[in-house]
Protein backbone atom coordinates (compact mmCIF):
# COMPACT_ATOMS: atom_id res chain seq x y z
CA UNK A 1 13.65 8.71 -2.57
CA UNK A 2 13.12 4.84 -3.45
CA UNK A 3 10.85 2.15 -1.87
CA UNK A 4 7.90 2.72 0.40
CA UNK A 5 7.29 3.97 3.83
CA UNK A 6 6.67 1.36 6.82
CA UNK A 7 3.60 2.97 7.79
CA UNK A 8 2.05 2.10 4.85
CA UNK A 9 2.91 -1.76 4.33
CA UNK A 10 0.48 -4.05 5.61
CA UNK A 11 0.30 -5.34 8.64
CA UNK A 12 -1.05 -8.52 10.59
CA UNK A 13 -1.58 -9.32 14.30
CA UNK A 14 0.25 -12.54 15.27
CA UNK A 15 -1.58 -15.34 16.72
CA UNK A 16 0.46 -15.93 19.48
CA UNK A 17 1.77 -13.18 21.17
CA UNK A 18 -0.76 -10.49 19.53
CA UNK A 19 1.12 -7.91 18.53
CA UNK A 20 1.25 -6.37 15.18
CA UNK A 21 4.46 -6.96 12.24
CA UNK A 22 4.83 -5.39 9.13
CA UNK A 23 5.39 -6.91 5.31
CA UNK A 24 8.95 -8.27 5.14
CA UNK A 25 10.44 -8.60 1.31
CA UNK A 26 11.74 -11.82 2.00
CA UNK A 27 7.98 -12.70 2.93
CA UNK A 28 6.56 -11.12 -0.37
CA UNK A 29 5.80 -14.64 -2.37
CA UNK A 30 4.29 -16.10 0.55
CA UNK A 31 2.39 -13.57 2.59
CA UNK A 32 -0.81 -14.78 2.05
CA UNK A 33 1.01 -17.72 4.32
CA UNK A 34 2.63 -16.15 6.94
CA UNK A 35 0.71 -16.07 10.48
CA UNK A 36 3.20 -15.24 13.37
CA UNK A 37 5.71 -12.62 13.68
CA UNK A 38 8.31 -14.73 14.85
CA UNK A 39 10.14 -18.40 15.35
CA UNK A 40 9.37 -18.48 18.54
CA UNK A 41 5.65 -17.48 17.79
CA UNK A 42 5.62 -20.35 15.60
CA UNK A 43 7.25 -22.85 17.85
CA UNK A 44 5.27 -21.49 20.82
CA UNK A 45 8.19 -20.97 22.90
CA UNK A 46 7.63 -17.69 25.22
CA UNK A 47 9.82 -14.38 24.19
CA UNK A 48 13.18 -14.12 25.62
CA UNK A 49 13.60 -17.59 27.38
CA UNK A 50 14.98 -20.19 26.42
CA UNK A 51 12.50 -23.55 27.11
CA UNK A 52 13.46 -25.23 30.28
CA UNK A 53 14.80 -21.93 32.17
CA UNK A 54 13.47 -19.86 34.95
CA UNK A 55 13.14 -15.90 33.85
CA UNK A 56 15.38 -13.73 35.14
């Protein structure tokens, strides 16, 4: 069996929303950068809306 097991990658707690996320590969040159889980965590935007639009 290759690679390594998701519970043991490290993890951070994003700013925004405050839940945990894993190590992504495509993140590996630039995790000591990284600070929310998401786009939308970045841009502020709330989860599953779209800006401008009542929730469901």
């Amino acid at each position: 069996m290759r690679g390594v097991r998701k519970a043991d990658l490290p993890t951070k707690t994003c700013p925004a929303c405050g839940r945990p996320f894993a190590w992504r590969k495509k993140w590996a040159r630039c995790w000591a950068e990284v600070r929310f889980c998401s786009d939308a965590c970045r841009k502020g935007t709330p989860r599953g809306r779209e800006p401008g639009r009542p929730g469901r």
